[in-house]
PDB file of N, CA and C in Angstrom:
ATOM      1  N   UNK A   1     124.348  82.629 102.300  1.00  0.00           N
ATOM      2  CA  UNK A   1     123.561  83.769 101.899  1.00  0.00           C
ATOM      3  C   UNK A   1     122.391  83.285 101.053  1.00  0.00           C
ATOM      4  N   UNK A   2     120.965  83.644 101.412  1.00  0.00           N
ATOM      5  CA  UNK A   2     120.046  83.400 100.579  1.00  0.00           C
ATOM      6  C   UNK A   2     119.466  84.477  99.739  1.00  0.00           C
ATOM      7  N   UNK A   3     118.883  83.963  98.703  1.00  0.00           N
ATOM      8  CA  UNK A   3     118.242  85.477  97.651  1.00  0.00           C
ATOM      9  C   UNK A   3     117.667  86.628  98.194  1.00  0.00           C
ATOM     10  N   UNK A   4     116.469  86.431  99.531  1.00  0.00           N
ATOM     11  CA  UNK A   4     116.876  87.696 100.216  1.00  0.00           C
ATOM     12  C   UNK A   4     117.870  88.549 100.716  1.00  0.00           C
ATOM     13  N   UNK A   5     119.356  87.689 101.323  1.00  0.00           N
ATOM     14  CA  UNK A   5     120.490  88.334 101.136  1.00  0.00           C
ATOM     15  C   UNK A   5     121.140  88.823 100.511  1.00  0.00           C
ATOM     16  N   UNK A   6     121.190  88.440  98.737  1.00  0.00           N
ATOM     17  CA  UNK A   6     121.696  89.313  97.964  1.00  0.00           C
ATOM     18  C   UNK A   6     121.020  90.974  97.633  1.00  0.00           C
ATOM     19  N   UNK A   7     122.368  91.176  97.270  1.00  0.00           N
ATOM     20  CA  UNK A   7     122.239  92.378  96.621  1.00  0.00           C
ATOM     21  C   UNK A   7     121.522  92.507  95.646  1.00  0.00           C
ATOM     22  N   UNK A   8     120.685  94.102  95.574  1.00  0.00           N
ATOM     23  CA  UNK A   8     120.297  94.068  94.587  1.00  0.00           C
ATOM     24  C   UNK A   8     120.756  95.190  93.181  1.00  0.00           C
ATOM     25  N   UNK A   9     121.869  95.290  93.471  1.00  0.00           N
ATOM     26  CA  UNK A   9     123.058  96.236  92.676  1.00  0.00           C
ATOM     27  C   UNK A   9     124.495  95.210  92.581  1.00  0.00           C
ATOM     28  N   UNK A  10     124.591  94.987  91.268  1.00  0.00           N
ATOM     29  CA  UNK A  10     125.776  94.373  90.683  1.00  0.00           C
ATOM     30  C   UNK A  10     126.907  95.104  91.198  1.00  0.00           C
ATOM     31  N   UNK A  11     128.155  94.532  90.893  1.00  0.00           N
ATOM     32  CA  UNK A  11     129.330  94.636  91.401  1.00  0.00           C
ATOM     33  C   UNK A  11     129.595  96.327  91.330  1.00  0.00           C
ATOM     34  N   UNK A  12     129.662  96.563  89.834  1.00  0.00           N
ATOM     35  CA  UNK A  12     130.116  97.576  89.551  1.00  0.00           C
ATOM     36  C   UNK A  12     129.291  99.092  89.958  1.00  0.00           C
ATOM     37  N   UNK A  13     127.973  98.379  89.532  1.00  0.00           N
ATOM     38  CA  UNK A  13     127.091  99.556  90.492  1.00  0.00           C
ATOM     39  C   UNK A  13     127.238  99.759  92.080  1.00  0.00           C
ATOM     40  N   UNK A  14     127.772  98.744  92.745  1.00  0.00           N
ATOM     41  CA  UNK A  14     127.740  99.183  94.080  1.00  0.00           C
ATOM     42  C   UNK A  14     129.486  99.529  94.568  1.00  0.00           C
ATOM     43  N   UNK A  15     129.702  99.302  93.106  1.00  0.00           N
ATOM     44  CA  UNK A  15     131.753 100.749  93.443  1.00  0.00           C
ATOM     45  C   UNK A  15     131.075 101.630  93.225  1.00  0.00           C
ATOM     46  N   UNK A  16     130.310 102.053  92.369  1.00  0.00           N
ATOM     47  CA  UNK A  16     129.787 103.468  91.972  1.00  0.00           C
ATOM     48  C   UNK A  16     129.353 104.253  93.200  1.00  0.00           C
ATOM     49  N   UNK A  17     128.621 103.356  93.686  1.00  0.00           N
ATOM     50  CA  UNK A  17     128.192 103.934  94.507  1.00  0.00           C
ATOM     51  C   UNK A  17     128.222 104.356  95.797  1.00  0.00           C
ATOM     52  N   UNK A  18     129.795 103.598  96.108  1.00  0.00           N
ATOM     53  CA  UNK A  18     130.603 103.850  97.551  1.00  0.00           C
ATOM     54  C   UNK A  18     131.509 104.787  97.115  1.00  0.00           C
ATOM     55  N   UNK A  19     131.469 104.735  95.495  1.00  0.00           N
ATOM     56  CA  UNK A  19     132.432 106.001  95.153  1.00  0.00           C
ATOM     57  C   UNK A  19     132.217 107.830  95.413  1.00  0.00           C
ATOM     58  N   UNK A  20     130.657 107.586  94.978  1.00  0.00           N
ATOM     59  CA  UNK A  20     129.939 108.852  95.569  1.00  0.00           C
ATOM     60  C   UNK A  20     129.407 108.811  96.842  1.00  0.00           C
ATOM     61  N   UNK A  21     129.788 108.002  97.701  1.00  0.00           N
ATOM     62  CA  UNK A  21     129.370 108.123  99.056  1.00  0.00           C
ATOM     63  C   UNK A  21     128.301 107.863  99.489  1.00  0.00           C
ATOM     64  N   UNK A  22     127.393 106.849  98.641  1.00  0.00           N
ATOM     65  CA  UNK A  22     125.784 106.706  98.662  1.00  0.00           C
ATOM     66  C   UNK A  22     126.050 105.116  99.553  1.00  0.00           C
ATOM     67  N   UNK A  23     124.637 105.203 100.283  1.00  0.00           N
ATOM     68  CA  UNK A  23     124.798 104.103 100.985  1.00  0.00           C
ATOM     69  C   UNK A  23     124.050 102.633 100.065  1.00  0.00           C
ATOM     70  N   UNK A  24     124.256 102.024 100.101  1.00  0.00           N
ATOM     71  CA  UNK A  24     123.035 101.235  99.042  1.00  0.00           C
ATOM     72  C   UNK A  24     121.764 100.870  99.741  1.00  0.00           C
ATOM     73  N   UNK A  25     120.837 101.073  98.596  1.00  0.00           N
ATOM     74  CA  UNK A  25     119.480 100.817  98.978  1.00  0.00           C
ATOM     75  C   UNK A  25     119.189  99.333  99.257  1.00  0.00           C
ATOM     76  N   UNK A  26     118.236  98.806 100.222  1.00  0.00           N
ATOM     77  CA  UNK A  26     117.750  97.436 100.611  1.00  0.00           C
ATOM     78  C   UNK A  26     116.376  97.546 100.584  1.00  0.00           C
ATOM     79  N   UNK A  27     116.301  96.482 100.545  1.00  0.00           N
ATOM     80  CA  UNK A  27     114.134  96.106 100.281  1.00  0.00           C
ATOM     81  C   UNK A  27     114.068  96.011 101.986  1.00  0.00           C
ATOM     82  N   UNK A  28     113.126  96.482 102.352  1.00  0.00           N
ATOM     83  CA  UNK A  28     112.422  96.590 103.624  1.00  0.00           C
ATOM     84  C   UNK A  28     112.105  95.668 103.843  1.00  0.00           C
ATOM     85  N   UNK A  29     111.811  94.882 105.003  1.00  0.00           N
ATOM     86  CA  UNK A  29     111.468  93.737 105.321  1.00  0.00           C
ATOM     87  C   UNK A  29     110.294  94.125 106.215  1.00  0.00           C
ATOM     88  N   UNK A  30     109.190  93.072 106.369  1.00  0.00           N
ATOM     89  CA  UNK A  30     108.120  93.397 106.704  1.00  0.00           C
ATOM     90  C   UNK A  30     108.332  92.889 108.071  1.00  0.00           C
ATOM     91  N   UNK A  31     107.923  93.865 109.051  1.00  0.00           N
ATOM     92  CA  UNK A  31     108.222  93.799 110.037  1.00  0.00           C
ATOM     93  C   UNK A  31     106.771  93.548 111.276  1.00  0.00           C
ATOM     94  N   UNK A  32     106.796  92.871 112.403  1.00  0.00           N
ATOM     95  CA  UNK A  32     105.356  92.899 112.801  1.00  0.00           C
ATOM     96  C   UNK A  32     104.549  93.797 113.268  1.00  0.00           C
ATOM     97  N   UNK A  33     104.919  95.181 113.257  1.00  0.00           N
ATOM     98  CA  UNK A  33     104.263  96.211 113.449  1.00  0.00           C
ATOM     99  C   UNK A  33     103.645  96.657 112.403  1.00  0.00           C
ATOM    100  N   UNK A  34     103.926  96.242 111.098  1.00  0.00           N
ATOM    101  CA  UNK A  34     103.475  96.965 109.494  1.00  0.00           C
ATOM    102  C   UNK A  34     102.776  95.993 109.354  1.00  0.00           C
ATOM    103  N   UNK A  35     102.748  94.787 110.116  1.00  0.00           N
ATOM    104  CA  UNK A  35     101.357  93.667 109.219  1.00  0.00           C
ATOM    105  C   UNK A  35      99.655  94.146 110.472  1.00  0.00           C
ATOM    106  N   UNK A  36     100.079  94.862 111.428  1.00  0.00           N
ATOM    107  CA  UNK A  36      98.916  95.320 111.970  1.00  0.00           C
ATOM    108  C   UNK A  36      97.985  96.253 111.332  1.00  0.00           C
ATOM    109  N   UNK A  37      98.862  97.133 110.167  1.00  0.00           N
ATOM    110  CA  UNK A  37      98.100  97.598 109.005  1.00  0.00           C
ATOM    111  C   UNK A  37      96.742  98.938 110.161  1.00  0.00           C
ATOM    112  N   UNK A  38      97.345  99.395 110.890  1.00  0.00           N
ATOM    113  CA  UNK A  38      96.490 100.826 111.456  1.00  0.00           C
ATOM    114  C   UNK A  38      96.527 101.832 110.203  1.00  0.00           C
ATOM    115  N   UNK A  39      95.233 102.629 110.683  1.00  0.00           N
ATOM    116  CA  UNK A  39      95.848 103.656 109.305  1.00  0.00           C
ATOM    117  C   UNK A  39      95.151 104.722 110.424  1.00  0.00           C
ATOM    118  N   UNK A  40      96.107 105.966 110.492  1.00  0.00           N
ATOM    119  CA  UNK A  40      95.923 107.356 111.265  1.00  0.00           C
ATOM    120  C   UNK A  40      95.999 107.886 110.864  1.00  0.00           C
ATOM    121  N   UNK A  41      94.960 109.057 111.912  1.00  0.00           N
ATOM    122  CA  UNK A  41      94.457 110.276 110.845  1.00  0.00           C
ATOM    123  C   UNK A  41      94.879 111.609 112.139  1.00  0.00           C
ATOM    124  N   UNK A  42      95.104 112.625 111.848  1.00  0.00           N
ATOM    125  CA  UNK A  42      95.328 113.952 112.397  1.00  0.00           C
ATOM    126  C   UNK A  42      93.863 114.601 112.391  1.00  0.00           C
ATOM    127  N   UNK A  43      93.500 114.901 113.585  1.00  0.00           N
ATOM    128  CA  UNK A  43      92.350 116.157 113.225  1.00  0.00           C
ATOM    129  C   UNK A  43      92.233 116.788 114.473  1.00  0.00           C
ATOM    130  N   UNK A  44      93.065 118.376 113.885  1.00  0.00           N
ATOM    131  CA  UNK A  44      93.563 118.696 115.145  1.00  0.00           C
ATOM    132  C   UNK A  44      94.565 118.310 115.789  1.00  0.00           C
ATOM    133  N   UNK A  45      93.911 118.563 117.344  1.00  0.00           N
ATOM    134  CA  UNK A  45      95.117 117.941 118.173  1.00  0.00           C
ATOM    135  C   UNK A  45      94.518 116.225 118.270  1.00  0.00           C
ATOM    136  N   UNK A  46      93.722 115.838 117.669  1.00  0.00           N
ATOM    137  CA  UNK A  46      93.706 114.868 117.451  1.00  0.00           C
ATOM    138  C   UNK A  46      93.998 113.595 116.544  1.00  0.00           C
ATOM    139  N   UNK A  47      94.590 112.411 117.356  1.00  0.00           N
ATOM    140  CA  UNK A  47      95.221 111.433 116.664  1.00  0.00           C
ATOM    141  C   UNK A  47      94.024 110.180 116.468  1.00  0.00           C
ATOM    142  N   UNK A  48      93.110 110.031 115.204  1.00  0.00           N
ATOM    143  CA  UNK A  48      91.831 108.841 114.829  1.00  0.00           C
ATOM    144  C   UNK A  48      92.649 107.898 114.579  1.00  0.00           C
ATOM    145  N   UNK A  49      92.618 106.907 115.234  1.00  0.00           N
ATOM    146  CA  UNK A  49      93.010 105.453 114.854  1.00  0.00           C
ATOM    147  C   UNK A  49      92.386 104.176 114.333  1.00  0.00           C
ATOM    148  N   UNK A  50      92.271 104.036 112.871  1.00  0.00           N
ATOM    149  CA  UNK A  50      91.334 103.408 112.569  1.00  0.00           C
ATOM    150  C   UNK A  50      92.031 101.711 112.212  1.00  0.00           C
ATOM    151  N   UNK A  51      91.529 100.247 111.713  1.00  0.00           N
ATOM    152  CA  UNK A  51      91.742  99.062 111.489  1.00  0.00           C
ATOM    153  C   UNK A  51      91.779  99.098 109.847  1.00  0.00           C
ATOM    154  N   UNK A  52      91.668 100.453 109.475  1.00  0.00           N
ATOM    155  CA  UNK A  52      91.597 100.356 107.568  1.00  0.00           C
ATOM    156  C   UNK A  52      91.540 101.713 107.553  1.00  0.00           C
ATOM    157  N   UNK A  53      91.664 101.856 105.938  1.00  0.00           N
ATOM    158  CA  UNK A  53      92.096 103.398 105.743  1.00  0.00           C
ATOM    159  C   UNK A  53      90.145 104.082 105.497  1.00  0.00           C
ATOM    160  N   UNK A  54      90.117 105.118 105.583  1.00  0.00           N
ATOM    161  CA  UNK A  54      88.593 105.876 105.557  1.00  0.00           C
ATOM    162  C   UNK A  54      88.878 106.295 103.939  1.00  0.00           C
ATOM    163  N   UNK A  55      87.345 106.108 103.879  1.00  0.00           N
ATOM    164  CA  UNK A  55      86.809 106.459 102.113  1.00  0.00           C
ATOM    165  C   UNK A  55      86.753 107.734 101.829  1.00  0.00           C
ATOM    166  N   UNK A  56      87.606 108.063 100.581  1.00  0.00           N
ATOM    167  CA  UNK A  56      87.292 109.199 100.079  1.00  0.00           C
ATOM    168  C   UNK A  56      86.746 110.089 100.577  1.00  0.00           C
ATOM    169  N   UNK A  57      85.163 109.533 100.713  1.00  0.00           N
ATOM    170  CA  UNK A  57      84.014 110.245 100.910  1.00  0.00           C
ATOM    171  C   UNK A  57      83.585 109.823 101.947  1.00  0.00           C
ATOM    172  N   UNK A  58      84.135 110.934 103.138  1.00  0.00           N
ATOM    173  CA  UNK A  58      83.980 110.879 104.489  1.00  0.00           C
ATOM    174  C   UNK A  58      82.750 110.116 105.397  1.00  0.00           C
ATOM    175  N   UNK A  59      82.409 108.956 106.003  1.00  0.00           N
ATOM    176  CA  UNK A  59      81.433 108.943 106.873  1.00  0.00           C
ATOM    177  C   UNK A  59      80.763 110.091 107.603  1.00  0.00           C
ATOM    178  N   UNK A  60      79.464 110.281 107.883  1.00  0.00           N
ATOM    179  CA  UNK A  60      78.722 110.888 108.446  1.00  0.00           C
ATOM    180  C   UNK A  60      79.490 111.103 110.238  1.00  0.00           C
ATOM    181  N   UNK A  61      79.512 109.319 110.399  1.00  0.00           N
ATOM    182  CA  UNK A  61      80.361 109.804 111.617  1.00  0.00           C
ATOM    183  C   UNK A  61      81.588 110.648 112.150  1.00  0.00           C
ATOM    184  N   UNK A  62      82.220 110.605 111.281  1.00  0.00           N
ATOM    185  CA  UNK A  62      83.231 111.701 111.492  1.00  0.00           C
ATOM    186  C   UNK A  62      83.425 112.939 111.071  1.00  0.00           C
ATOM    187  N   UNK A  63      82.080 113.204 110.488  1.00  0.00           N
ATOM    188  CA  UNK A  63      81.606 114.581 110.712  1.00  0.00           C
ATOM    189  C   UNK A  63      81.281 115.335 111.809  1.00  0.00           C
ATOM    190  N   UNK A  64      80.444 114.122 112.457  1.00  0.00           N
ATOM    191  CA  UNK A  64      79.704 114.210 113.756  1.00  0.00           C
ATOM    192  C   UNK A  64      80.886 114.195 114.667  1.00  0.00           C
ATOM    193  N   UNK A  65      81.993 113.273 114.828  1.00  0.00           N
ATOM    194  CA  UNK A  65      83.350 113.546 115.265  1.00  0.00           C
ATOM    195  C   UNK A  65      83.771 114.760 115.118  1.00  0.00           C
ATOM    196  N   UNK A  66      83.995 115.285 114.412  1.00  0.00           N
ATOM    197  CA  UNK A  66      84.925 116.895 114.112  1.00  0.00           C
ATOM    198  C   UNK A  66      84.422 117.633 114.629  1.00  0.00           C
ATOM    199  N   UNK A  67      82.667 117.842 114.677  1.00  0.00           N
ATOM    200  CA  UNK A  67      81.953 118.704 115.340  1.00  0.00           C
ATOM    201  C   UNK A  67      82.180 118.734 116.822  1.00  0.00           C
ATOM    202  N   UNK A  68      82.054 117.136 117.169  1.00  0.00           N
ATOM    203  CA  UNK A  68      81.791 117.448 118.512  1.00  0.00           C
ATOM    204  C   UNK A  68      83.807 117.816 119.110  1.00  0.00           C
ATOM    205  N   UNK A  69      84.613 117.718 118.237  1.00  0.00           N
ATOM    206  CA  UNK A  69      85.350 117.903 118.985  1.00  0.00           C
ATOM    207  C   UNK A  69      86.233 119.536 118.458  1.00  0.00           C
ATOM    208  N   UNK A  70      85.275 119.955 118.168  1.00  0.00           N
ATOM    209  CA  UNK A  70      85.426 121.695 117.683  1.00  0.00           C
ATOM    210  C   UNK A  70      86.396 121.906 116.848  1.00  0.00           C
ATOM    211  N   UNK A  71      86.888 120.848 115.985  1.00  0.00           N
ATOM    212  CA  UNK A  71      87.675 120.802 115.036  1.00  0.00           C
ATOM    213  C   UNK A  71      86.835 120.828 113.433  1.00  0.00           C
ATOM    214  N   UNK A  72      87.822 121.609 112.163  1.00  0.00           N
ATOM    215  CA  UNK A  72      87.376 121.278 111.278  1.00  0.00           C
ATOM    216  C   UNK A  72      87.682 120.175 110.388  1.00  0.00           C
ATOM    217  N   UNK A  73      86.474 119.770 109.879  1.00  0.00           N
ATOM    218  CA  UNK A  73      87.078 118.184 109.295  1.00  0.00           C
ATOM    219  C   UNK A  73      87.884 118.642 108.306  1.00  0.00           C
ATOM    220  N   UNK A  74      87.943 119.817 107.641  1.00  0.00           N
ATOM    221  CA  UNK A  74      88.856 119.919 106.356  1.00  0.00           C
ATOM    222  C   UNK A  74      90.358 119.871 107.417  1.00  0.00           C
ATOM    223  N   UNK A  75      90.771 119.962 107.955  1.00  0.00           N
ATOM    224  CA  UNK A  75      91.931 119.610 109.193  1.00  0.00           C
ATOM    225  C   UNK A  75      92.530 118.211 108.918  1.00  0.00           C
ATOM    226  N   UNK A  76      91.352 117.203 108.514  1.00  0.00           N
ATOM    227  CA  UNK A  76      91.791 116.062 108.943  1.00  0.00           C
ATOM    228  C   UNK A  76      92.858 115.177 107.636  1.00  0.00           C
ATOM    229  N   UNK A  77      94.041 114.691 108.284  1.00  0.00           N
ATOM    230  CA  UNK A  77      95.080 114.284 107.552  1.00  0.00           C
ATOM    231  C   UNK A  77      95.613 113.307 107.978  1.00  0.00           C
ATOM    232  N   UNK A  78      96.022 112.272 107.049  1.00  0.00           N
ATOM    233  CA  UNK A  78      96.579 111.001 107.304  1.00  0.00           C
ATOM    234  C   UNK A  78      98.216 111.490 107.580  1.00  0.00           C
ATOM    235  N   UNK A  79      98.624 110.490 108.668  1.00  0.00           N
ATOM    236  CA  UNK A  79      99.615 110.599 109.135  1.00  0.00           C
ATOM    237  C   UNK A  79     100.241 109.296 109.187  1.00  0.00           C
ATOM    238  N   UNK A  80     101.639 108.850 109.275  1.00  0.00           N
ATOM    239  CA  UNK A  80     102.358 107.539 109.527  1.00  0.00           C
ATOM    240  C   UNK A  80     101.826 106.959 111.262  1.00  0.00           C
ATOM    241  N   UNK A  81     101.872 106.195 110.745  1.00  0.00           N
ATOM    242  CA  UNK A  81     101.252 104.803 112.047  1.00  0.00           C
ATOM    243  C   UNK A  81     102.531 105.202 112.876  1.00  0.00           C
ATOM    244  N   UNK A  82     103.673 105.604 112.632  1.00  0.00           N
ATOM    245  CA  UNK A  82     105.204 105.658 113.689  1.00  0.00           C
ATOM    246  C   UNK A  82     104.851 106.817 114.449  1.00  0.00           C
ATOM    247  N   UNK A  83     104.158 107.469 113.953  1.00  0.00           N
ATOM    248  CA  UNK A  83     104.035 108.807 114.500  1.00  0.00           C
ATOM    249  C   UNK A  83     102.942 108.642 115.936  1.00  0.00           C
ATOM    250  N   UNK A  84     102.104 107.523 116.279  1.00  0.00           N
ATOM    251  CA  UNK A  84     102.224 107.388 117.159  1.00  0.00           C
ATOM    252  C   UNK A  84     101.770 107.475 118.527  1.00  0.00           C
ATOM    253  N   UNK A  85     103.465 107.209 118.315  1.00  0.00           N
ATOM    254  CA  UNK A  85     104.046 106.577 119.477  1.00  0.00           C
ATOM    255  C   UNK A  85     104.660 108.157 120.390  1.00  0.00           C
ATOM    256  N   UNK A  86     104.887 108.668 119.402  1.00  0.00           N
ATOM    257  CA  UNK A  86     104.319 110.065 119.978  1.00  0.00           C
ATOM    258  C   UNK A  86     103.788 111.070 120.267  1.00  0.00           C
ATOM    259  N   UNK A  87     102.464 110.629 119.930  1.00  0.00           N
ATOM    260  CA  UNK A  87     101.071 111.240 120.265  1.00  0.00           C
ATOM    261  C   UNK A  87     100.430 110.999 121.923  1.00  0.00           C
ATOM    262  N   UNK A  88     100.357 112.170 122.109  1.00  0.00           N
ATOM    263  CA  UNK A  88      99.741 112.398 124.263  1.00  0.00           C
ATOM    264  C   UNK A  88      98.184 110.867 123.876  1.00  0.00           C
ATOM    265  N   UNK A  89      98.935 110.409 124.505  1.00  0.00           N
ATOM    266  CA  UNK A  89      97.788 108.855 124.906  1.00  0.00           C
ATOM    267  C   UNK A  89      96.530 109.301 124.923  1.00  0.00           C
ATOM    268  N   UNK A  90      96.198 110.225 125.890  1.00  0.00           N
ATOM    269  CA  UNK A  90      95.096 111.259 126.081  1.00  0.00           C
ATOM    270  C   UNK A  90      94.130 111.615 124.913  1.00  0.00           C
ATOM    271  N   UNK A  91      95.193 111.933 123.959  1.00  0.00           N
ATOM    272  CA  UNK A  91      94.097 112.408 122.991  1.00  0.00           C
ATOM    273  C   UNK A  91      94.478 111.712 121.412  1.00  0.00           C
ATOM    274  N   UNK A  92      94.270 110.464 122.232  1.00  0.00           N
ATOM    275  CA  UNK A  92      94.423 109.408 120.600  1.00  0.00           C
ATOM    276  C   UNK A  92      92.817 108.647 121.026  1.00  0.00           C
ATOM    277  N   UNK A  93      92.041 108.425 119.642  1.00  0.00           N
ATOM    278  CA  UNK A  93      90.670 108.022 119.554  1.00  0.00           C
ATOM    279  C   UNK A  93      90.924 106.503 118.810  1.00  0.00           C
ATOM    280  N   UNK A  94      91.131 105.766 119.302  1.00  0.00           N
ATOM    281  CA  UNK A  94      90.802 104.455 118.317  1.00  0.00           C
ATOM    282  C   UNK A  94      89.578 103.844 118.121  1.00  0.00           C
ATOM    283  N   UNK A  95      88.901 103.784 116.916  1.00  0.00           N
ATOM    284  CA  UNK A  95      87.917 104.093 116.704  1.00  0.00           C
ATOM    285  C   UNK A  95      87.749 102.896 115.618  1.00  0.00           C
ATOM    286  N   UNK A  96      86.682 101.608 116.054  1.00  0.00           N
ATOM    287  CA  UNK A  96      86.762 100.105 114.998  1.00  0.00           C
ATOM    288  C   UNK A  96      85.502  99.894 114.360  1.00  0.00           C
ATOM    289  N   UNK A  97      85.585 100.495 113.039  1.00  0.00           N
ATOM    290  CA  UNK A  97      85.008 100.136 112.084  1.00  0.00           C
ATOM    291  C   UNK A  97      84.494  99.083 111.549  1.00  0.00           C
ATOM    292  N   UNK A  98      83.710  99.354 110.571  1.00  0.00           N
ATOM    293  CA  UNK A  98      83.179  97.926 110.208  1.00  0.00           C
ATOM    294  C   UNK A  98      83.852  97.339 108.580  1.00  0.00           C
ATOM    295  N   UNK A  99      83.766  96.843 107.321  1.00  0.00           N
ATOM    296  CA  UNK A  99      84.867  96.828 106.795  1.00  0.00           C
ATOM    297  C   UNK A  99      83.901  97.912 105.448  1.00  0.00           C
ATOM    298  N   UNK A 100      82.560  98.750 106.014  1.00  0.00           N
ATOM    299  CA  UNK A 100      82.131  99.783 104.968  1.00  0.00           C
ATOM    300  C   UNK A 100      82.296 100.931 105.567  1.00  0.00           C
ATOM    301  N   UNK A 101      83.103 101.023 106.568  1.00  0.00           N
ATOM    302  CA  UNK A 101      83.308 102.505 107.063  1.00  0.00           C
ATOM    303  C   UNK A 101      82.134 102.906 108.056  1.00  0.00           C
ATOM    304  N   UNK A 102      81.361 102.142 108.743  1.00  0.00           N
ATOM    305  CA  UNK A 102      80.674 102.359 109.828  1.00  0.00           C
ATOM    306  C   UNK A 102      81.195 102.084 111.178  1.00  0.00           C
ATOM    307  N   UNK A 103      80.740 102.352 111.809  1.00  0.00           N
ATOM    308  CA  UNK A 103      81.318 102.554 113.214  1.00  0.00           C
ATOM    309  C   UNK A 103      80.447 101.837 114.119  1.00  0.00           C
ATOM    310  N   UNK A 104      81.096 100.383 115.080  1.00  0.00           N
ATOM    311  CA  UNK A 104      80.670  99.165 115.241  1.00  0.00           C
ATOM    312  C   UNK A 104      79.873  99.708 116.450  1.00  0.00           C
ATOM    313  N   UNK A 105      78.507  99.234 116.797  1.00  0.00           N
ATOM    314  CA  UNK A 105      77.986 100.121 118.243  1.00  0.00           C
ATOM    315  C   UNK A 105      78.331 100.746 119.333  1.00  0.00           C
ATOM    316  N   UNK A 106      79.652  99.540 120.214  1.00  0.00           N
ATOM    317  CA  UNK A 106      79.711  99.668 121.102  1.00  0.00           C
ATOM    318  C   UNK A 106      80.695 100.564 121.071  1.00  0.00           C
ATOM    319  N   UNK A 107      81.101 100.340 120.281  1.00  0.00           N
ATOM    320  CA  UNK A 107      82.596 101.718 119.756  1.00  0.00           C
ATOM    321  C   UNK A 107      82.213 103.011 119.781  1.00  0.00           C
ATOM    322  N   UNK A 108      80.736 103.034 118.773  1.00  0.00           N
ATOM    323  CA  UNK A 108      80.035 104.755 119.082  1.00  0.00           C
ATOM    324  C   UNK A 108      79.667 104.888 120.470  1.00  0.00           C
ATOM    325  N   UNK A 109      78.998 103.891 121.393  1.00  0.00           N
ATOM    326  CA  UNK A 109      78.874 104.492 122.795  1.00  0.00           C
ATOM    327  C   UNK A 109      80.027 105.124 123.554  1.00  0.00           C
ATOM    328  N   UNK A 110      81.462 103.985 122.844  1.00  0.00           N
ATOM    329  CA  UNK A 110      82.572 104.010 124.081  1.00  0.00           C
ATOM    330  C   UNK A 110      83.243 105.651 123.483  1.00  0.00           C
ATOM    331  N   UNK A 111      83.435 105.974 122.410  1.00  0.00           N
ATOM    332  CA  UNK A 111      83.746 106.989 121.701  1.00  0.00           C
ATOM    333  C   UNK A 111      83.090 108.418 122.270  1.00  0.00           C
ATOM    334  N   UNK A 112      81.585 107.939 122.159  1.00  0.00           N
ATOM    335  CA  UNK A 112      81.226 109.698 122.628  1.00  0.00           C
ATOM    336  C   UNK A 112      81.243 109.780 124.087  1.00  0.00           C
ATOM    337  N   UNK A 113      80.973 108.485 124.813  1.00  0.00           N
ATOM    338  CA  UNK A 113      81.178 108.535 126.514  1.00  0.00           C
ATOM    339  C   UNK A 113      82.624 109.061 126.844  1.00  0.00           C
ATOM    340  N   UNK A 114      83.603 108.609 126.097  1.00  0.00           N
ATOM    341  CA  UNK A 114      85.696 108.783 126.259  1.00  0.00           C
ATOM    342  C   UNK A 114      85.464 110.696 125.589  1.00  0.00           C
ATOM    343  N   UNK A 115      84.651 111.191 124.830  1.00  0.00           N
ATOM    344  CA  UNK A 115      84.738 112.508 124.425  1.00  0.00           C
ATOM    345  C   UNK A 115      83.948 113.407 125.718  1.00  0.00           C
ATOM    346  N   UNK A 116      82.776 112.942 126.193  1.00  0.00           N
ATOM    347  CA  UNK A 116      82.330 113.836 126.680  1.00  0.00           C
ATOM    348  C   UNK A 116      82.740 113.804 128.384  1.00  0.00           C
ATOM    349  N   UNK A 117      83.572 112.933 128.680  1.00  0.00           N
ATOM    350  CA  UNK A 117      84.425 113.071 129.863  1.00  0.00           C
ATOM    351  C   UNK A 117      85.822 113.896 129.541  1.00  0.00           C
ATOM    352  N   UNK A 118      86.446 113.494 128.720  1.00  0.00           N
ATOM    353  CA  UNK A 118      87.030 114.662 128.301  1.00  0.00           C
ATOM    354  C   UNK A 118      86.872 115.957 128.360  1.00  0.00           C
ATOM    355  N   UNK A 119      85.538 116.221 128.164  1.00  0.00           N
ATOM    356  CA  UNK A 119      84.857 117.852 128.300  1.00  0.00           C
ATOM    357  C   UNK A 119      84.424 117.853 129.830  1.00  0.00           C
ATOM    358  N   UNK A 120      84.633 117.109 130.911  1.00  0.00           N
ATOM    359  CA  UNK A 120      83.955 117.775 131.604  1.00  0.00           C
ATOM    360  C   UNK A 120      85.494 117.664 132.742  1.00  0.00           C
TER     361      UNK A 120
END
């Protein structure tokens, strides 16, 4: 057993705690889906998939996003990266930034060309 294997509740704390029926807590291990580090956003029926989390203070572009996709940006909400995996493929936007929250060229072409086929 190595120090990641131990416990991290002494003897007596972990009778206690099979006494009340609690399961014991473990440190999470980082797994290779959590070092890809996505951060998603809800807006609407839409799932934004970005390479970093968005600033406070919203980009212009995803204003211009919300509009064109008749959603309101006050809508828009971060959601768990697990979540997905069950989101309609269809209407997930992954969308690659730059590391100030701009939106890399070819990404804005491929973005509004993937929206406005959508609309038609």
């Amino acid at each position: 057993m190595n120090k990641s294997d131990t416990s991290l509740f002494n003897t007596s704390q972990q009778r206690a705690l099979a006494a009340l029926g609690l399961p014991l807590w473990q440190k999470r291990t980082n797994d290779a889906s959590q070092t890809a580090a996505e951060s998603c956003y809800r807006l609407g029926p839409w799932l934004i998939i970005v390479p970093q989390p968005l600033a406070v203070s919203k980009p212009q572009w995803l204003s211009d996003l919300a509009l064109a996709l008749d959603t309101p940006l006050a809508s828009l909400a971060e959601i768990s990266p697990r979540q997905k995996a069950d989101w309609p493929s269809q209407q997930q936007l992954h969308v690659q930034i730059d590391s100030t929250g701009m939106l890399e060229a070819q990404c804005k072409r491929d973005l509004w060309q993937g929206i406005m086929a959508q609309g038609e």
